[in-house]
Protein backbone atom coordinates (compact mmCIF):
# COMPACT_ATOMS: atom_id res chain seq x y z
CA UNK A 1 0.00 0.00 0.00
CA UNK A 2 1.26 3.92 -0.81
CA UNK A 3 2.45 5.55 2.53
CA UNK A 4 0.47 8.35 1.52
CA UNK A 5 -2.27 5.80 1.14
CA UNK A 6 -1.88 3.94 4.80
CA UNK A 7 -0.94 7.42 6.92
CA UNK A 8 -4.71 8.76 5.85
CA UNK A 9 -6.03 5.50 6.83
CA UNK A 10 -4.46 4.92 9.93
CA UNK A 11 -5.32 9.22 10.27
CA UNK A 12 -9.09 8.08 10.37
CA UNK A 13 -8.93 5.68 12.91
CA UNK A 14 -7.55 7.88 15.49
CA UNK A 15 -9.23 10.29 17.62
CA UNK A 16 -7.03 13.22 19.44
CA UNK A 17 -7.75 15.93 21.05
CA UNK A 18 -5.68 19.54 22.14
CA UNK A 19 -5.64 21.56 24.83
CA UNK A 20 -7.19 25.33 24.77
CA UNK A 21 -9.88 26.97 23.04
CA UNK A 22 -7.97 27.49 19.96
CA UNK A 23 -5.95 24.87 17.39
CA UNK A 24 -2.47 24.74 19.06
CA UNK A 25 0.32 24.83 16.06
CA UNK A 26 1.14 21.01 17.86
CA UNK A 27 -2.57 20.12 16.84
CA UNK A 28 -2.08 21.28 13.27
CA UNK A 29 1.16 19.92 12.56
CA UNK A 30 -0.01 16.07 14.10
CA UNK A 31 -3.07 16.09 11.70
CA UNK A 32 -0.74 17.76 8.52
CA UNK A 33 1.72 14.79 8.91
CA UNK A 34 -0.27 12.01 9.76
CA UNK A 35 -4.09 13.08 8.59
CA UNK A 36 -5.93 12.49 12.21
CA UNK A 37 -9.25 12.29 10.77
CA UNK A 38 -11.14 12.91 14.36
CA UNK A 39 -11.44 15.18 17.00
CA UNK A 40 -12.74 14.86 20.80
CA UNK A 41 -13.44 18.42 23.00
CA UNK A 42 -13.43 19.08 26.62
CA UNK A 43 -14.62 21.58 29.07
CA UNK A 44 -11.38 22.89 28.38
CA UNK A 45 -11.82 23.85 24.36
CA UNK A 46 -15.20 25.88 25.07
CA UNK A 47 -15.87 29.11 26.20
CA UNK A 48 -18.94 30.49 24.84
CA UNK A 49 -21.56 29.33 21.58
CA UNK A 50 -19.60 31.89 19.29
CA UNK A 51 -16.31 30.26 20.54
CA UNK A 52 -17.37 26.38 20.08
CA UNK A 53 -18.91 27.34 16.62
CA UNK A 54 -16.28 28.83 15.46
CA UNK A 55 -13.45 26.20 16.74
CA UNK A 56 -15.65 23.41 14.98
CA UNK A 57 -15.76 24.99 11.80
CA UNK A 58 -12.31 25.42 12.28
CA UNK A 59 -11.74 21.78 13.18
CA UNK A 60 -14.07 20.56 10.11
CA UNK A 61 -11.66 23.07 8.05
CA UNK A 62 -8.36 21.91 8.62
CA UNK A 63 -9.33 17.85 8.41
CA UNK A 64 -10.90 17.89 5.52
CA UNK A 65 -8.67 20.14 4.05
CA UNK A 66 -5.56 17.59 5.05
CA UNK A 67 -7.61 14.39 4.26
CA UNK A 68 -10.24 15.05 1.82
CA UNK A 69 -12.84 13.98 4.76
CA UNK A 70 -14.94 15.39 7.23
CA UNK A 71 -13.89 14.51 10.99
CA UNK A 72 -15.75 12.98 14.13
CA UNK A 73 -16.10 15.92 15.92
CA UNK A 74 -16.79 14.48 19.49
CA UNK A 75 -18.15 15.26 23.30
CA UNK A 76 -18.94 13.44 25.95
CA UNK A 77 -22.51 15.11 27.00
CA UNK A 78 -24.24 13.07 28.94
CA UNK A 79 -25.67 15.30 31.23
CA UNK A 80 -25.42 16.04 34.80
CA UNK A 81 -21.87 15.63 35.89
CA UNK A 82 -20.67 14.58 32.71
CA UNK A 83 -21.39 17.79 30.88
CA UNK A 84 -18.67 19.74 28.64
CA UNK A 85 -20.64 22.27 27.46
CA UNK A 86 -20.13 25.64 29.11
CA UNK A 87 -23.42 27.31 31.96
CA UNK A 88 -26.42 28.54 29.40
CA UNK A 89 -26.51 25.65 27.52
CA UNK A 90 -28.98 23.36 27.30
CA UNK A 91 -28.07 20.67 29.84
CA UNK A 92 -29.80 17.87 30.89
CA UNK A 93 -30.29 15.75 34.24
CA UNK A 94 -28.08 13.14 34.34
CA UNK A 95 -29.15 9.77 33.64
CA UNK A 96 -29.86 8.88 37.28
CA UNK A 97 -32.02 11.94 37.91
CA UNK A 98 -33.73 11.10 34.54
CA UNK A 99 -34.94 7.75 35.67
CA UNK A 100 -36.08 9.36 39.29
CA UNK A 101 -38.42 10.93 36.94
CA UNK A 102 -39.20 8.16 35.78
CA UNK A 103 -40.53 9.84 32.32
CA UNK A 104 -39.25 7.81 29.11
CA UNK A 105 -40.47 10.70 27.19
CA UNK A 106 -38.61 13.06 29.01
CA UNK A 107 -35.35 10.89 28.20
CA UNK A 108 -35.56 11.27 24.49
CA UNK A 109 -36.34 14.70 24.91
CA UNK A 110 -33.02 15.29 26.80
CA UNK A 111 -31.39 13.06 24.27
CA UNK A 112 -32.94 14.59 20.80
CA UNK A 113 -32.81 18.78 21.98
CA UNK A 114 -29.22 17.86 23.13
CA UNK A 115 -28.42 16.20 19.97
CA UNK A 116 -30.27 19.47 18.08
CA UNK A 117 -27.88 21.43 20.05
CA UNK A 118 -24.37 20.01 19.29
CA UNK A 119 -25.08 20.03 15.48
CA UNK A 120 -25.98 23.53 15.38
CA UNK A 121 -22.65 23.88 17.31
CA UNK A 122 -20.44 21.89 14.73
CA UNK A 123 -20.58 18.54 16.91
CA UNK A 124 -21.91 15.32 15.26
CA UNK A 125 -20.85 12.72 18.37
CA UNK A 126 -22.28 12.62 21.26
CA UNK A 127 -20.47 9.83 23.33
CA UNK A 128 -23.64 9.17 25.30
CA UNK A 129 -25.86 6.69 26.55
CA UNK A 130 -24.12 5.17 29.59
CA UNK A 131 -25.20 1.55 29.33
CA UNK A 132 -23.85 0.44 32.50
CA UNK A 133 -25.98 -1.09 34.92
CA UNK A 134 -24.30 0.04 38.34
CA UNK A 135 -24.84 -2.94 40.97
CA UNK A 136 -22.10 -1.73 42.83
CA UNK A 137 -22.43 0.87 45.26
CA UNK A 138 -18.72 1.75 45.85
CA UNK A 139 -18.74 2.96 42.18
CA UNK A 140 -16.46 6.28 41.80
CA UNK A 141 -16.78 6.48 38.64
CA UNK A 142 -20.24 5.18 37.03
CA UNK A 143 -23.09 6.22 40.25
CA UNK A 144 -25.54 8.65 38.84
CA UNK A 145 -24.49 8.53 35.25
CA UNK A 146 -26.09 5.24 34.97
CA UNK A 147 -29.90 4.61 34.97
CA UNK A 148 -29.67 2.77 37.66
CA UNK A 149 -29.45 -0.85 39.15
CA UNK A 150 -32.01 -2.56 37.50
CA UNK A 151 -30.85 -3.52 33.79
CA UNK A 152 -34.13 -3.65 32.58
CA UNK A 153 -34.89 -0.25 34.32
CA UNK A 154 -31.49 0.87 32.36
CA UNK A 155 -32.82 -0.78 28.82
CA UNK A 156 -36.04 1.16 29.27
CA UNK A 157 -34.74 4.52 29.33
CA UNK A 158 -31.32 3.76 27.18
CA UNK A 159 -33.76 2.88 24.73
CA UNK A 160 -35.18 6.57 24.57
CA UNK A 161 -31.85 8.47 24.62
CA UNK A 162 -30.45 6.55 21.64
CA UNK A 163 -33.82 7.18 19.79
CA UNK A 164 -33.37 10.59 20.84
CA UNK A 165 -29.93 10.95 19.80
CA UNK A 166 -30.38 9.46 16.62
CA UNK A 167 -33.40 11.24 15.85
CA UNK A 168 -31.94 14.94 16.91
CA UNK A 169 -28.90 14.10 13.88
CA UNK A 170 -25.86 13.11 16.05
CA UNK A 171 -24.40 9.51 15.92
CA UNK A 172 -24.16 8.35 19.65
CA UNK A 173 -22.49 5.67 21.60
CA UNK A 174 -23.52 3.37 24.19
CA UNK A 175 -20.78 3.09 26.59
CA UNK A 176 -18.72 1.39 28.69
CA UNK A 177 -18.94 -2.18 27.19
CA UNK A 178 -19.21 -5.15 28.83
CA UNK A 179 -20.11 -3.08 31.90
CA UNK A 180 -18.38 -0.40 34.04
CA UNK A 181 -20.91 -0.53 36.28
CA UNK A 182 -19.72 -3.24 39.01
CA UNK A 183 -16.18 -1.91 39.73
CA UNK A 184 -14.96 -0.10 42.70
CA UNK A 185 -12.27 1.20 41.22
CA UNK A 186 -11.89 4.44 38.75
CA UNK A 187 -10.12 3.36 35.18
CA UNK A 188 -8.97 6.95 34.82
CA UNK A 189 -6.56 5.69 37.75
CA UNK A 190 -6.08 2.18 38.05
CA UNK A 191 -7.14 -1.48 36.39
CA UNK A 192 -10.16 -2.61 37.44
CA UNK A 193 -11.26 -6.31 37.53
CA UNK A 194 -14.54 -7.41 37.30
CA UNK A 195 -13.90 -11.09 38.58
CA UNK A 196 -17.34 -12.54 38.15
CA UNK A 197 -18.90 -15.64 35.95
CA UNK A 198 -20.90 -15.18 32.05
CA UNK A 199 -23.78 -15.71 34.02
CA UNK A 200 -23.68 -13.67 36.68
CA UNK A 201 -22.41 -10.97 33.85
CA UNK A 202 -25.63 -11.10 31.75
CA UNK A 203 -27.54 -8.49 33.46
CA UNK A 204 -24.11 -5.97 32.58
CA UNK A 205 -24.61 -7.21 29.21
CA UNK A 206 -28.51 -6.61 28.74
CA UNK A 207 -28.84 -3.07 27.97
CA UNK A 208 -25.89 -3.68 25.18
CA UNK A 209 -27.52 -6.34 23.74
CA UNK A 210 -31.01 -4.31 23.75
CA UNK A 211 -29.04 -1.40 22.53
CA UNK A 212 -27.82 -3.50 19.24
CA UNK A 213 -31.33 -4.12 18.74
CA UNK A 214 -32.65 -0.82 19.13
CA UNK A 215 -30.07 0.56 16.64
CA UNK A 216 -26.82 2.00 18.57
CA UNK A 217 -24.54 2.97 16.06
CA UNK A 218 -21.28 3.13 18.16
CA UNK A 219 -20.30 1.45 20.84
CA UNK A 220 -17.15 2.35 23.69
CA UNK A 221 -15.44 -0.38 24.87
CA UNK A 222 -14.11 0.05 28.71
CA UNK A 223 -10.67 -0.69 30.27
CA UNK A 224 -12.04 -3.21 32.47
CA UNK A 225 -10.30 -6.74 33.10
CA UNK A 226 -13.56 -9.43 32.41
CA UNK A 227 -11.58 -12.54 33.65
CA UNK A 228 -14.39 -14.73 32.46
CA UNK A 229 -13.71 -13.26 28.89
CA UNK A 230 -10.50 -12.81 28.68
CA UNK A 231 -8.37 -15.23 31.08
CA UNK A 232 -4.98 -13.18 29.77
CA UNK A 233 -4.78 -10.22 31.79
CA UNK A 234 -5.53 -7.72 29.50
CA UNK A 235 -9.26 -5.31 29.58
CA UNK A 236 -11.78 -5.17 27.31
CA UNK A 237 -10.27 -2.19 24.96
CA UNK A 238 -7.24 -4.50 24.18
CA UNK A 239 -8.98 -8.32 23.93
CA UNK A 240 -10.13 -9.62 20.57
CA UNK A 241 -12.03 -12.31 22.95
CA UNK A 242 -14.34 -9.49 23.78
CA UNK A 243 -14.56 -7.13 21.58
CA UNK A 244 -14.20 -9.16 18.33
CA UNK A 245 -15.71 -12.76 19.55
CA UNK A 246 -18.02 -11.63 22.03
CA UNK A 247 -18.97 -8.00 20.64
CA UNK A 248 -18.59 -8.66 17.04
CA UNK A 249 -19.90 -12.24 16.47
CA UNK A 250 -21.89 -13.42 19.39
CA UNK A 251 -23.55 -10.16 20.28
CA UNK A 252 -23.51 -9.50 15.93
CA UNK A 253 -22.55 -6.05 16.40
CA UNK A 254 -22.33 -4.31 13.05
CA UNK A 255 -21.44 -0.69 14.07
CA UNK A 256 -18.36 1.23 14.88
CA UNK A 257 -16.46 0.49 18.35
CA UNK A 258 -14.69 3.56 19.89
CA UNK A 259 -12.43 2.86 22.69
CA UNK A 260 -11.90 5.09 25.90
CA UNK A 261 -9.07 7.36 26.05
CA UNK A 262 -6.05 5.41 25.80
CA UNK A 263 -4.17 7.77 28.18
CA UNK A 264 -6.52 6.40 30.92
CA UNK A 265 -4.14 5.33 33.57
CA UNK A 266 -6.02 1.75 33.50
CA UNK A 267 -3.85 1.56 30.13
CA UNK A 268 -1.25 4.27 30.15
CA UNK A 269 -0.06 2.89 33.36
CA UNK A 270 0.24 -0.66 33.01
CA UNK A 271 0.59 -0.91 29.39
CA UNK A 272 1.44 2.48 28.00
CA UNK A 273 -0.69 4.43 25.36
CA UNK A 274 1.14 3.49 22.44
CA UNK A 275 1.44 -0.30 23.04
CA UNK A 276 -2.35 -0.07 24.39
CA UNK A 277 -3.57 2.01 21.09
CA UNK A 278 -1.96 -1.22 18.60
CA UNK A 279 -3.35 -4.13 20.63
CA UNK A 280 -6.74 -1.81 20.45
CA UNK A 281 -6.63 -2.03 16.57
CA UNK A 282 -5.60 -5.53 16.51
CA UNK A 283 -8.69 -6.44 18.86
CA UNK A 284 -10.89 -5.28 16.65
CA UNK A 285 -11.66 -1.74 17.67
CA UNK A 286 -12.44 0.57 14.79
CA UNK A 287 -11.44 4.46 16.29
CA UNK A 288 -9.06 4.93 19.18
CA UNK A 289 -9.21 7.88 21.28
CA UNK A 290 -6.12 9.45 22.44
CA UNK A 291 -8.02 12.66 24.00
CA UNK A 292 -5.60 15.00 25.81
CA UNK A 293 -2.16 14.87 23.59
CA UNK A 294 -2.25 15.00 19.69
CA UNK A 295 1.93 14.06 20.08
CA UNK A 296 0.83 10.57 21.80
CA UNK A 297 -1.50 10.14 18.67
CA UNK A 298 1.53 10.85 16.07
CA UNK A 299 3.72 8.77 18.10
CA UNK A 300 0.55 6.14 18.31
CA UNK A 301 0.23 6.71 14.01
CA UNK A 302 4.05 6.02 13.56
CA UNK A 303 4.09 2.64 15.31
CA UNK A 304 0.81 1.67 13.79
CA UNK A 305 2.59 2.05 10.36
CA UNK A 306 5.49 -0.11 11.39
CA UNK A 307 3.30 -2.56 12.74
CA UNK A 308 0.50 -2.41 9.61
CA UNK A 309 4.47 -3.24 7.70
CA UNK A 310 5.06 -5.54 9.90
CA UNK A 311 1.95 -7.66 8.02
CA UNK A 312 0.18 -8.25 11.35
CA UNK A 313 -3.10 -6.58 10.50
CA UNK A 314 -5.84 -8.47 8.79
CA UNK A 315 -6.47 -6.26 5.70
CA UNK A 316 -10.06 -8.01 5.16
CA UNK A 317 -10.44 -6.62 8.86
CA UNK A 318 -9.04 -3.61 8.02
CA UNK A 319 -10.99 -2.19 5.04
CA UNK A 320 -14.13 -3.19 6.98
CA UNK A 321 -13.33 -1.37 9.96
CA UNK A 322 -12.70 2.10 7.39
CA UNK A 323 -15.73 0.81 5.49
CA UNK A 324 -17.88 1.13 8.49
CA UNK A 325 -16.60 4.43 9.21
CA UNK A 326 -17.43 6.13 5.93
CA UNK A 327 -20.52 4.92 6.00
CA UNK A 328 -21.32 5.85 9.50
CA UNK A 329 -20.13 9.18 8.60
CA UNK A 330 -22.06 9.48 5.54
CA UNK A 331 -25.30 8.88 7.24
CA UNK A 332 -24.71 11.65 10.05
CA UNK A 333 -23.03 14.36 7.48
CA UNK A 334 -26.16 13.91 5.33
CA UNK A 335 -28.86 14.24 7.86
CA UNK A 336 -30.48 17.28 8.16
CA UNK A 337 -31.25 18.42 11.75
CA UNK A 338 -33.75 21.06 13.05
CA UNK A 339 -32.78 23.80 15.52
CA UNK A 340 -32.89 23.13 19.27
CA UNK A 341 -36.44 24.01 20.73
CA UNK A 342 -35.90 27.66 22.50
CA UNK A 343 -37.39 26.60 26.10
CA UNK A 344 -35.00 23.79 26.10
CA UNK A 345 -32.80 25.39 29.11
CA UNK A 346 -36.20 26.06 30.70
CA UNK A 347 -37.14 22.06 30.54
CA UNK A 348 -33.87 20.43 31.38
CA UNK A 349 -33.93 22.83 34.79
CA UNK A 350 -37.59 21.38 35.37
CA UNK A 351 -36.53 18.00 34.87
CA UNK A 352 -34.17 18.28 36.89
CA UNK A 353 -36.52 19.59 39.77
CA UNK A 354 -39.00 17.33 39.11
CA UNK A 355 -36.84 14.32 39.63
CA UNK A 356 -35.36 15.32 43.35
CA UNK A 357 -37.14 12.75 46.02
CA UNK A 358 -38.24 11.80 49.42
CA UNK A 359 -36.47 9.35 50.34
CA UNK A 360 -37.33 8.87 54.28
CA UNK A 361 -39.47 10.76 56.41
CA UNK A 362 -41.26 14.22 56.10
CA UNK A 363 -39.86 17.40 55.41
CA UNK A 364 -40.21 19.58 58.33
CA UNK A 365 -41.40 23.02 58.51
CA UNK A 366 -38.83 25.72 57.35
CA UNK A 367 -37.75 27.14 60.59
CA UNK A 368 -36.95 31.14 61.01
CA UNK A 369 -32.91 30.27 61.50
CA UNK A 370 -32.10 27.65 60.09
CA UNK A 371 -28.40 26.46 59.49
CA UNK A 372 -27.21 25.10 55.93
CA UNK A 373 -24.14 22.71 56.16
CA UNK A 374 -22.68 21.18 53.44
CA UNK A 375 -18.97 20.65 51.29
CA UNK A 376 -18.09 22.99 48.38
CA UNK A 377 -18.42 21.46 44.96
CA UNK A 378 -15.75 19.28 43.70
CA UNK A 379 -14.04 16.94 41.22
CA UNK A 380 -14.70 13.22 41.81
CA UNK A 381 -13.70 11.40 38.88
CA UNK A 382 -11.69 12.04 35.90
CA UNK A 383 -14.87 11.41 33.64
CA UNK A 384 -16.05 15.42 35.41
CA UNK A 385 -13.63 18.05 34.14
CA UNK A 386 -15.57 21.22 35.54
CA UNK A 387 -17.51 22.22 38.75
CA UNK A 388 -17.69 25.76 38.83
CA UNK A 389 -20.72 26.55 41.35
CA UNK A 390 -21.56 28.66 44.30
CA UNK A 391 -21.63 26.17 47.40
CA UNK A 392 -24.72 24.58 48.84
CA UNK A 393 -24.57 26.05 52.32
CA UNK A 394 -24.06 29.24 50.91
CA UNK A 395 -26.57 29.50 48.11
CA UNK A 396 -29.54 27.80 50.22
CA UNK A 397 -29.09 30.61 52.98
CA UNK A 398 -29.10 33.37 50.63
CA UNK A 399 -32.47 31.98 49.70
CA UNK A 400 -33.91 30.77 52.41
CA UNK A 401 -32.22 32.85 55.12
CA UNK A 402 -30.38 31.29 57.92
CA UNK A 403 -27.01 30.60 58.34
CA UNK A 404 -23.98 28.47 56.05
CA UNK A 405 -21.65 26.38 56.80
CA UNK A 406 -18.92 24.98 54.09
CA UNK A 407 -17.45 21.66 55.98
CA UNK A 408 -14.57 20.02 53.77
CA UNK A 409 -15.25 16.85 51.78
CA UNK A 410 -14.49 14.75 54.61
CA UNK A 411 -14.56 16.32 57.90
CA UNK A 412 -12.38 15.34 60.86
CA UNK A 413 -13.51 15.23 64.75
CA UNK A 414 -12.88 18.89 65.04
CA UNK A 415 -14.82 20.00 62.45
CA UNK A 416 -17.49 18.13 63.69
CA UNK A 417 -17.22 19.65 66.68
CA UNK A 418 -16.71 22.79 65.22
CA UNK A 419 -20.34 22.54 63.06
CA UNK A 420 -22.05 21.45 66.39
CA UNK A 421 -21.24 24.45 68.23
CA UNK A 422 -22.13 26.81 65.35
CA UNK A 423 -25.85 25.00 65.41
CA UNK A 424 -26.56 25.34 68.78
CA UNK A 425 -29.55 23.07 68.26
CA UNK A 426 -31.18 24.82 65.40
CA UNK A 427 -32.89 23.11 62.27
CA UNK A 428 -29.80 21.80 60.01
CA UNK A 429 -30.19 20.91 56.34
CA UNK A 430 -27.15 18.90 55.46
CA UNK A 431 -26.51 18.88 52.28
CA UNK A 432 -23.98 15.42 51.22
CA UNK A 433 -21.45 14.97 48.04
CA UNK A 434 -20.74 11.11 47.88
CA UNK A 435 -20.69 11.09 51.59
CA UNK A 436 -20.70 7.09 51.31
CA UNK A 437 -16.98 7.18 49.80
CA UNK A 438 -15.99 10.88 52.39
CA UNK A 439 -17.33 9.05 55.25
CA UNK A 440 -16.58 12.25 57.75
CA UNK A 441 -19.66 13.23 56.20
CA UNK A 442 -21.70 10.87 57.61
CA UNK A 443 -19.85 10.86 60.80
CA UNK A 444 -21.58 14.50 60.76
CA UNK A 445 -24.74 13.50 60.05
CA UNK A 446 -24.92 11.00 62.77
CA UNK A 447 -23.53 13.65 65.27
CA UNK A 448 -26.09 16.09 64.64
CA UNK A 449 -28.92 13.81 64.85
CA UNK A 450 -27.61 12.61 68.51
CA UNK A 451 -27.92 16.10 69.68
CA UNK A 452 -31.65 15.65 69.20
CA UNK A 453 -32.29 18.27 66.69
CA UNK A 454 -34.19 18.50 63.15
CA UNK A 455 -31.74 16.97 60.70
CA UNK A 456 -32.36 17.24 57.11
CA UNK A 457 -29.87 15.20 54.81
CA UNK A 458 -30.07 15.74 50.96
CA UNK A 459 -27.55 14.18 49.16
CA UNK A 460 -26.36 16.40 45.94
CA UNK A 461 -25.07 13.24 44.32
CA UNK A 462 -24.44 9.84 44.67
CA UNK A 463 -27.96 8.47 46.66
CA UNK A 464 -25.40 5.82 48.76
CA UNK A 465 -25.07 8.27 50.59
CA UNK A 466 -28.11 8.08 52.55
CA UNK A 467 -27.17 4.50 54.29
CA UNK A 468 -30.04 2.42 56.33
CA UNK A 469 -28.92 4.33 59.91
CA UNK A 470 -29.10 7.76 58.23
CA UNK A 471 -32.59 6.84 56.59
CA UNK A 472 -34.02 5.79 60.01
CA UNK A 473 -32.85 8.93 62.32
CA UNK A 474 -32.78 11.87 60.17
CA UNK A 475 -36.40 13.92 60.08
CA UNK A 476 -36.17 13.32 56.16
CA UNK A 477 -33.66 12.66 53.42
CA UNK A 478 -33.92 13.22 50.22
CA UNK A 479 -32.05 12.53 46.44
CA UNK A 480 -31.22 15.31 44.38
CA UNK A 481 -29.00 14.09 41.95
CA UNK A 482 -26.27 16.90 41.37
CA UNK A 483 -24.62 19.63 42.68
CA UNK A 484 -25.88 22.66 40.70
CA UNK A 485 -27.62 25.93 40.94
CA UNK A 486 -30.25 24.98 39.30
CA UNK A 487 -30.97 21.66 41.99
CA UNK A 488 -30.11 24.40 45.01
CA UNK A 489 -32.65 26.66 43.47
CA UNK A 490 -35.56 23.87 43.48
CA UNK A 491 -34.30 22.82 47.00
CA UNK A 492 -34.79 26.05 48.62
CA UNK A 493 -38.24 25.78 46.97
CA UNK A 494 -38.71 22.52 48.36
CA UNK A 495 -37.44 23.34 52.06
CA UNK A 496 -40.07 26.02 51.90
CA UNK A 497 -42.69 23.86 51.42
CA UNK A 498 -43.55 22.66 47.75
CA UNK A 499 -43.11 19.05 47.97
CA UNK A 500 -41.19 16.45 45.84
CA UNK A 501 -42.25 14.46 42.44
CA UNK A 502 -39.42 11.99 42.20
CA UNK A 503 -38.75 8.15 43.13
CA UNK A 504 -35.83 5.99 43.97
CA UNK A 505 -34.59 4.38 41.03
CA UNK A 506 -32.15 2.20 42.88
CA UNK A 507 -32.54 -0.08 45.96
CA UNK A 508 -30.60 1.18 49.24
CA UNK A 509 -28.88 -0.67 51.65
C-alpha cells in the first residue's frame, strides 16, 4: 500500500484531542503529517456558543482540508456531571435523575434537543448513553451517570436516549462495554477487575444487547479486566475475545467500536498508550481515542505504520473497519437536523426539579434560623472536568435565610465539633457529596442527629449516601442528583414547602 495511502487510513482511525480553546500549532502539525481524521473536546476547548462554533468549523476546516474527509467531531454530554458544554446551555439531568423521573419521554427529549444542540454547534458525536448497569455501590466512577441498578430499568430509558440521539442528527455511543458498572475502582486511575462468571455478567450485558437491537450505532469499549472473557490479563479495549468474539460475532454487532481514552491510567499505566492504542486495533476496535495529547497520537500513528508493515493486521479486517466508518459518517453528514427548541434550558432545569425525592421521612417546617451545612463542589472522577458553582450552604441561605456552613469533603472530629457548636440546636439541612466514599460526612450527620435536633440530609449526588442508619434517624432525606444551581434553586423551593415528584430508582442498603 502507498504511505500516503496507509498514513490517511491509519489518520481516520484515530481520535485526538488539544488543549485550549484554539488549534495549538502542535494540533495542526499532528493532523498535517499524519491526517488524524477525528477530534474529541473538553470543558477545556469551550468558552462560549460563538467560541465552540467557530473552533468546529475550524476543526471541520483543517481535516478535511488535510484528508479530503470530514472529521468525528466528538463530546462526551451526557448530562449532569458529565457535561462539557459551558453554563447557558442546554443541559440535561443526568441519567440517574432522569430515571427518578421516571418519564421515558422526558429521556428522548433530553437526548434529541441535546443532539439538536451540538449540530448547530459543529458537533456530530455525542459519546452518550451510559449503558452500565451500576450494581455496585462503591462505584467512583459510574453512580448517577447510569440509569440505575435494574438492567431492565437501564434498557427502558437507554432505549429513549439513543432514539433521541439518533433522531436529533448526532451519531451516539452506548458506553462502557461489557459493563463499568460493578467496579470499585476508577479506570482513569487504576485497572479494574470485574472477577465474576458469564452468568452472573448477563444483566451488565442486557442493555448492550437491547441497545444493538434498538439501533446503537457506536459502541465504547471500557478498560475493564472481564476474567471470564479474557483469562490473559488484558481489559476489554485490548482483547479480541471481547470485543471481536463476544462484541462482534456473538452479540452481531455491526457498528463502529470507539475505545476510551487510551491515556486512561487503566492503560497508560500498566501498558502504556502506544502499546495499548496497537493491541486496540488488533482487537478489533475501529477508532481509538487518544483525548488530551495530539503528540501521543503521532507517536501512536508512527508505530501503527510499522506494525501495519510488519503484516500483522488483517487487511479483510481492516478495510471493513474504514468501510464502516465512511458509511457511518455518511449517514450523520447527510442528515439534516432542526434547531434546538428555544425553552429547552427552561425544561432540562424542570426535569431536573422534578426528579429530586423523598427518600425517608417528612420534610419539616422551614424554621426562622435555620443552618445550611454542606462541602463545596468538587471533582470526583476524571470522567467530570468542571464544577464551577456557588456552594450549597451558601446559596440555600441566601435563599432561604439562615445561616452556612462549608465543611470540607471529609470532615475530621474537630470539624465536627466545630459545626455542632455553630448550630446550637437549630434546624440543620445537610446537604452530602458522595458522603458514602468521604465518610466524615456521615460521621456529621450521625452527630447532629444525637444532639436531638431537626436533621435534614439531601444528598447532591451519589444516593449511597443516605445509608439504612441515616434513613431511620434523620427527620427526612432526600435525592437530588447533582450539585448545581439549578438543583439548590428547586431545593430552597422545596425546604419552603412545595413538595417532591421523584422516586428511587435504585434499591438502598
Amino acid at each position: 500500500m502507498h504511505d500516503e495511502t496507509l498514513v490517511w487510513q491509519i489518520g481516520q482511525r484515530l481520535v485526538t484531542g488539544f488543549a485550549g480553546t484554539s488549534l495549538d500549532d502542535s494540533f495542526k502539525e499532528v493532523v498535517k503529517r499524519w491526517k488524524i481524521g477525528n477530534v474529541i473536546l473538553f470543558s477545556r476547548n469551550l468558552k462560549d456558543r460563538e467560541q465552540i462554533t467557530a473552533l468546529c468549523a475550524q476543526a471541520d476546516e483543517l481535516v478535511f482540508h488535510e484528508t479530503e474527509t470530514h472529521p468525528w467531531i466528538m463530546i462526551d454530554q451526557e448530562g449532569g456531571m458529565v457535561s462539557r458544554l459551558p453554563i447557558g446551555s442546554a443541559i440535561a439531568p443526568g441519567a440517574m435523575a432522569l430515571a427518578a423521573l421516571g418519564d421515558e419521554q422526558a429521556v428522548y427529549t433530553c437526548a434529541f434537543e441535546t443532539a439538536k444542540e451540538l449540530r448547530q454547534l459543529g458537533i456530530n458525536v455525542n459519546l452518550a448513553p451510559d449503558l452500565d448497569v451500576n450494581s455496585n455501590r462503591e462505584n467512583p466512577v459510574i453512580g448517577i451517570r447510569s440509569y440505575g441498578d435494574d438492567p431492565n430499568e437501564v434498557v427502558r430509558f437507554s432505549r429513549q436516549a439513543i432514539k433521541g440521539y439518533l433522531e436529533g442528527g448526532v451519531l451516539c455511543c452506548g458506553k462502557h462495554f461489557p459493563g463499568h458498572g460493578d467496579t470499585s475502582i476508577d479506570s482513569h486511575l487504576a485497572l479494574p477487575k470485574v472477577d465474576k462468571t458469564k452468568e452472573q455478567l448477563q444483566g451488565q450485558l442486557l442493555p448492550f444487547r437491547k441497545a444493538i437491537e434498538a439501533g446503537v450505532p457506536s459502541i465504547m469499549s471500557s478498560h475493564v479486566l472481564f476474567p471470564a472473557w479474557e483469562p490473559e490479563a488484558y481489559p476489554c479495549t485490548m482483547s479480541r475475545r471481547i470485543i471481536t468474539d463476544l462484541l462482534r460475532k456473538e452479540m452481531g454487532f455491526n457498528g463502529l467500536v470507539f475505545s476510551d481514552c487510551m491515556e486512561m491510567q487503566a492503560i497508560a499505566k500498566y501498558f502504556g498508550t502506544i502499546q495499548g492504542t496497537v493491541r486496540a486495533l488488533l482487537a478489533g476496535i475501529d477508532q481509538v481515542m487518544i483525548s488530551h495529547h495530539a503528540e501521543l497520537a503521532a507517536e501512536a500513528a508512527q508505530q501503527i505504520a510499522r506494525i501495519y508493515g510488519d503484516g500483522l493486521f488483517d487487511e479483510a479486517e481492516w478495510q471493513a473497519s474504514l468501510s464502516r466508518i465512511a458509511d457511518a459518517k455518511a449517514k450523520v453528514f447527510t442528515k439534516k437536523t432542526a434547531p434546538m427548541s428555544l425553552d429547552a434550558v427552561q425544561t432540562f432545569d424542570m426535569y431536573a426539579k422534578q426528579a429530586i425525592t423523598t427518600v425517608s421521612g417528612t420534610l419539616p417546617k422551614l424554621s426562622a434560623s435555620p443552618v445550611f451545612v454542606g462541602p463545596e463542589g468538587f471533582i470526583t472522577s476524571n470522567a467530570q472536568d468542571k464544577l464551577a458553582v456557588d456552594d450549597y450552604p451558601h446559596s440555600l441561605a441566601k435563599r432561604c435565610g439562615g445561616e452556612a456552613i462549608v465543611i470540607p469533603a471529609d470532615p475530621t472530629e474537630e470539624d465536627i465539633a466545630m459545626v455542632r457548636s455553630r448550630v446550637n440546636g437549630r434546624q440543620v439541612f445537610l446537604g452530602t457529596y458522595n458522603a458514602h466514599l468521604y465518610r466524615g460526612q456521615l460521621a456529621l450527620a450521625y452527630a447532629l442527629i444525637e444532639q436531638g435536633i431537626p436533621v435534614v440530609v439531601t444528598c447532591l449526588r451519589n444516593p449511597y449516601d443516605l445509608e439504612k442508619g441515616i434513613r431511620e434517624k434523620a427527620a427526612c432525606t432526600l435525592a437530588a442528583w447533582e450539585y448545581s444551581q439549578r438543583v439548590f434553586k428547586a431545593l430552597a423551593e422545596i425546604y419552603q414547602g412545595e413538595g417532591t415528584q421523584g422516586r428511587m430508582p435504585v434499591t438502598l442498603e
